[in-house]
Protein backbone atom coordinates (compact mmCIF):
# COMPACT_ATOMS: atom_id res chain seq x y z
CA UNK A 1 90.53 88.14 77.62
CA UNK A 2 91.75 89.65 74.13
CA UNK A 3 94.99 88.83 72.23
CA UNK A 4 97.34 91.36 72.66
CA UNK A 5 98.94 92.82 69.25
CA UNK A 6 102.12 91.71 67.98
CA UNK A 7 104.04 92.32 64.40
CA UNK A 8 107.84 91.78 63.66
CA UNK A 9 107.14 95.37 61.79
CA UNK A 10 108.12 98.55 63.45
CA UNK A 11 110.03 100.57 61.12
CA UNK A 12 109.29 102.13 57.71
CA UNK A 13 111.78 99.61 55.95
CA UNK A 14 110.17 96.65 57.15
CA UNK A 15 112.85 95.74 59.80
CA UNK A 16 111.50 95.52 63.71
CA UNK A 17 113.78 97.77 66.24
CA UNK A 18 117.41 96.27 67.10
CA UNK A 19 117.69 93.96 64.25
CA UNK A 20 120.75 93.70 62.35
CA UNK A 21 121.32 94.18 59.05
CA UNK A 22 121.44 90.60 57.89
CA UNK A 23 117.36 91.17 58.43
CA UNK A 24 117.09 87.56 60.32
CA UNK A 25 115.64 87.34 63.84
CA UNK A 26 117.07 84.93 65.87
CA UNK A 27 114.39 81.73 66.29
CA UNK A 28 114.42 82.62 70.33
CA UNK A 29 113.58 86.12 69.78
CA UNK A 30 110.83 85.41 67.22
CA UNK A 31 109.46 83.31 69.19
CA UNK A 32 109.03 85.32 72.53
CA UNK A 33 107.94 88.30 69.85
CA UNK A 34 105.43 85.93 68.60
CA UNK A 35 104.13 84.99 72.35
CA UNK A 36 103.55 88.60 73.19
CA UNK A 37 101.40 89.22 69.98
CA UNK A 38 99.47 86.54 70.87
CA UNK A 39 99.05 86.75 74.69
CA UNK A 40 95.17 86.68 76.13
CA UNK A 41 95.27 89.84 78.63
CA UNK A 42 92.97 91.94 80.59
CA UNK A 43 89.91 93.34 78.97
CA UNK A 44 90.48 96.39 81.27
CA UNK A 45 94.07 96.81 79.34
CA UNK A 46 94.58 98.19 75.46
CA UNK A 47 98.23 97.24 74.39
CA UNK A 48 99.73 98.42 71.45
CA UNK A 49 103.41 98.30 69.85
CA UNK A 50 105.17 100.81 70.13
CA UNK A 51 108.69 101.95 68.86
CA UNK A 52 111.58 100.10 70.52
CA UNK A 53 115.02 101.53 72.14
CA UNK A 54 118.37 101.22 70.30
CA UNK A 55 121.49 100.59 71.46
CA UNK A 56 120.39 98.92 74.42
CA UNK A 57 120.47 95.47 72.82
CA UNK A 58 120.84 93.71 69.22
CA UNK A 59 117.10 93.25 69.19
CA UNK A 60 114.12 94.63 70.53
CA UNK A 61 110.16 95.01 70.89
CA UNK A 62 108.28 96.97 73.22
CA UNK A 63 104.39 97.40 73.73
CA UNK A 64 102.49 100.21 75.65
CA UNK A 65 99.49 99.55 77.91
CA UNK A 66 96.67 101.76 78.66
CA UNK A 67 93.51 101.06 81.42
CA UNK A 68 90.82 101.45 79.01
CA UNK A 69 87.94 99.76 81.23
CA UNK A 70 86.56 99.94 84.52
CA UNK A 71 86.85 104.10 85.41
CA UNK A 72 85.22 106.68 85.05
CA UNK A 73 86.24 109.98 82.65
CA UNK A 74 88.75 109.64 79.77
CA UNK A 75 91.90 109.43 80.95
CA UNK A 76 93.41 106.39 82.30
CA UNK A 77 94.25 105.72 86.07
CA UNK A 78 97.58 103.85 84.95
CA UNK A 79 99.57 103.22 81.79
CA UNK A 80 103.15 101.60 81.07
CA UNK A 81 105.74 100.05 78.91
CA UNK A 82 106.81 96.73 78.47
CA UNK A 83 110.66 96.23 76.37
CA UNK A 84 112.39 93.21 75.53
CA UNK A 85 115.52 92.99 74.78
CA UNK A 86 117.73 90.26 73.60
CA UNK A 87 121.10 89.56 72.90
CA UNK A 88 122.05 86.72 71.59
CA UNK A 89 125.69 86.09 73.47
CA UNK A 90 124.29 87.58 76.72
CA UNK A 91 124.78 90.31 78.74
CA UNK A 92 127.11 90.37 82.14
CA UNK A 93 124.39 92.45 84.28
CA UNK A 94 121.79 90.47 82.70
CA UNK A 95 123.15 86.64 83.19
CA UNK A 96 121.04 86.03 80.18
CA UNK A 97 120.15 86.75 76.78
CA UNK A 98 117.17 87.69 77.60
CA UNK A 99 115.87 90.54 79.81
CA UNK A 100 112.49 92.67 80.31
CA UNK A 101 112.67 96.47 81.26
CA UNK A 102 109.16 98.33 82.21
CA UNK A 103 108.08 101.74 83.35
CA UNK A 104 105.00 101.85 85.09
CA UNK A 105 103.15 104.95 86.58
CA UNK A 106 99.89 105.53 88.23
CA UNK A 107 97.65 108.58 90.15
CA UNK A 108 96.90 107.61 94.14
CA UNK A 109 94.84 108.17 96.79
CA UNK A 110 95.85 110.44 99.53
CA UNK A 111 95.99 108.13 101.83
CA UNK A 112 97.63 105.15 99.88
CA UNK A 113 99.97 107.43 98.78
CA UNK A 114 101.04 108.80 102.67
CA UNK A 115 101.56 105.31 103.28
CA UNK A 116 105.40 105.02 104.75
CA UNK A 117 105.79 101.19 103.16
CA UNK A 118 104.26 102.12 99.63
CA UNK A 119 107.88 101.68 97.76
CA UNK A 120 107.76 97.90 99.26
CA UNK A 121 104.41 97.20 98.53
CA UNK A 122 104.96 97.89 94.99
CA UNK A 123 107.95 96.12 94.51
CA UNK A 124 106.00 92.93 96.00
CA UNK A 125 103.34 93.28 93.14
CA UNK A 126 106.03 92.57 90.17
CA UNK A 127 107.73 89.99 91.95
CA UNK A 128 104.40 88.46 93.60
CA UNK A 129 102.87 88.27 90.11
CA UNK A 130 106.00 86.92 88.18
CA UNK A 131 106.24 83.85 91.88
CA UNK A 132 102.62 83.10 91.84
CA UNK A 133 102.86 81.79 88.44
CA UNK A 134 106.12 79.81 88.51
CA UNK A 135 107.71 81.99 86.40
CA UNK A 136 111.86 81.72 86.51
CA UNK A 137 114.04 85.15 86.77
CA UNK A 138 116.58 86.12 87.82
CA UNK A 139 118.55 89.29 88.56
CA UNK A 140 115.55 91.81 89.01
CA UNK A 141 116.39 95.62 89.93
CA UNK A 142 114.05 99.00 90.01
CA UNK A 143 113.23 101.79 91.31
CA UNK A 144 109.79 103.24 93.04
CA UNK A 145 109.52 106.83 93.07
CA UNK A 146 106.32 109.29 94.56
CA UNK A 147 105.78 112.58 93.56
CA UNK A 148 103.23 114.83 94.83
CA UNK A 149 102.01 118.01 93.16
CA UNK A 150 100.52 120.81 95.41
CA UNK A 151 98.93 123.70 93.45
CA UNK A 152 99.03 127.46 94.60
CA UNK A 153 97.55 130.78 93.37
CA UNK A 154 95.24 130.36 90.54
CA UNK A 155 95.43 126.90 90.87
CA UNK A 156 95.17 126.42 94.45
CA UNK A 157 91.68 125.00 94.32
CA UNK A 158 93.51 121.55 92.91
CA UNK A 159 93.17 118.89 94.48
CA UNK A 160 96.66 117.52 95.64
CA UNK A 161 97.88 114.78 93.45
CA UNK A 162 100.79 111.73 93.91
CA UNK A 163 101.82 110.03 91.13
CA UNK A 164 104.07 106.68 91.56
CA UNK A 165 106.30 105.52 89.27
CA UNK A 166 108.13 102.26 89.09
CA UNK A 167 111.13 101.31 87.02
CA UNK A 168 112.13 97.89 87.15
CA UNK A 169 114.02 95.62 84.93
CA UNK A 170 114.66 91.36 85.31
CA UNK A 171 116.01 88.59 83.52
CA UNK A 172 113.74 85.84 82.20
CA UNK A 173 114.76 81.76 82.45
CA UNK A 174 114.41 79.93 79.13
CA UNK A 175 111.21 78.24 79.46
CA UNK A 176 111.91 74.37 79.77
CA UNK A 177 108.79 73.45 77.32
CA UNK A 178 110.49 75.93 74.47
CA UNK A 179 113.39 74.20 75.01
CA UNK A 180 115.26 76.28 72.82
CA UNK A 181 116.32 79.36 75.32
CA UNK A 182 113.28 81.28 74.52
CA UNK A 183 111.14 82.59 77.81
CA UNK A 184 107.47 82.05 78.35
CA UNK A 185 106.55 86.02 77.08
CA UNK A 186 103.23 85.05 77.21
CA UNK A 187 103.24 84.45 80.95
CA UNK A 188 105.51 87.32 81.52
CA UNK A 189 103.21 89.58 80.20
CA UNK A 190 99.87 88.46 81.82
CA UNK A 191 102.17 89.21 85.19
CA UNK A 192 102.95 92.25 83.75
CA UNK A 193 99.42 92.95 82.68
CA UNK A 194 98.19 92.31 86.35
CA UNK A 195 100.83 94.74 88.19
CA UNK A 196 99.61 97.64 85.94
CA UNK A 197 95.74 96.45 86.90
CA UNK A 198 96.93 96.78 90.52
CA UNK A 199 98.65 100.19 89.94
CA UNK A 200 95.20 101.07 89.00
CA UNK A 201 93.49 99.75 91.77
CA UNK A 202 91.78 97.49 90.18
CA UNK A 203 90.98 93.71 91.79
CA UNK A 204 92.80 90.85 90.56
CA UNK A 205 92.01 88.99 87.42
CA UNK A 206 89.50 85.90 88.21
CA UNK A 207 92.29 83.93 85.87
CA UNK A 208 95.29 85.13 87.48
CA UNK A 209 96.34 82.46 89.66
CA UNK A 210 95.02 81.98 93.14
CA UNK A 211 97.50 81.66 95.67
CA UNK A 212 101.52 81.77 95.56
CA UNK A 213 103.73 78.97 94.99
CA UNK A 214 105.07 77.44 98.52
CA UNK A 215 108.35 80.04 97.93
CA UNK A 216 106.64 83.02 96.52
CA UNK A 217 106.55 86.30 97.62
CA UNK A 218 103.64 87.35 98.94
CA UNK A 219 101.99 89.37 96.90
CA UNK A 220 101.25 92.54 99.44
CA UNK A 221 97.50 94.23 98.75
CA UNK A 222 97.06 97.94 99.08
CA UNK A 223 93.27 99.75 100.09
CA UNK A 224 90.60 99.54 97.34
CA UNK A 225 90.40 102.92 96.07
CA UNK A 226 86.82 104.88 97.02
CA UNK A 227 84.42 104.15 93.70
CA UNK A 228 86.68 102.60 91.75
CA UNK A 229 90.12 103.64 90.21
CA UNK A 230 90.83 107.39 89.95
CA UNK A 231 91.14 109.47 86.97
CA UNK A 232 94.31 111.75 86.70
């Protein structure tokens, strides 16, 4: 495992994303921010910061993820975006004042991608990996879309290709040991860190729990890609 990077720096004045002018973070927010920089992940995985959205919320911080390990060539099987977001008096959609919005996309077999439950099967691997380690949320939403590329003329020797993409958003609980509103980031992003591995195909972290919680979701698995993860 390696610590993931974290700094309340992000733009050329000094000031991370979404912070207000008064130039103090909230001690919830600093917190979480704080977590994520110092979160044990994946050795397959390079995070890095990355510039957060405006306007969405007061405050922000955002890391991109990369599959550096375990395939062959130089370009990664899988790579996403992790945001959060906070707003101090809440948001209505959110039912919190805290929420987590990712993009993730990944190359697929053929035959995964043919599969007719594929959508499903992805959903079940963010909310599998946030149940089987007792995380709390709440209002979750997303999207998973397919696209296939077929080539013609010149380039009609290409292979075809399917990408998937999955947009998904959901509301963290306070975590109980904080005990000052602040979720467990941390955990959050090791769950986050293990859908992207499975995007990739790769098999599931030896310390990512080992079974579900008596309520989880099941956590649905999808065939082992021929010789390891493919290259886009």
């Amino acid at each position: 495992m390696v610590a993931a990077p974290g700094h309340l720096v992000d733009e050329p004045d000094g000031r991370p994303d979404g912070q207000g002018a008064g130039g103090a973070l909230p001690p919830p927010f600093r917190k979480a921010v704080e977590a994520l920089g110092s979160a044990a992940v994946r050795p397959e995985v390079a995070l890095q910061q990355t510039r957060a959205p405006r306007g969405i919320a007061p405050f922000a911080y955002a890391l991109e993820a990369d599959i550096e390990e375990g395939a062959a060539e130089d370009v990664e099987p899988a790579d996403g975006r992790l945001v959060l977001l906070h707003d101090p008096d809440g948001q209505d959609t959110w039912r919190g004042t805290f929420r987590f919005v990712t993009l993730l996309r990944a190359e697929l077999e053929p035959e995964m991608a043919a599969d007719p439950l594929l959508p499903e099967v992805c959903w079940s691997w963010l909310t599998g990996a946030l149940d089987t380690r007792g995380l709390g949320y709440g209002e979750p939403s997303g999207t998973v879309t397919r696209a296939s590329s077929h080539h013609f003329g010149g380039l009609a020797e290409r292979d075809t290709t399917t990408k998937i993409e999955i947009r998904a958003s959901w509301t963290p609980q306070p975590s109980r040991a904080a005990g000052d509103g602040a979720p467990d980031a941390a955990a959050h992003l090791a769950a986050w860190v293990e859908m992207l591995c499975q995007c990739a195909g790769l098999p599931p972290s030896a310390a990512a729990p080992a079974a579900p919680e008596p309520d989880a979701a099941p956590i649905v698995p999808m065939p082992q890609r021929r010789g390891g993860p493919r290259r886009r």
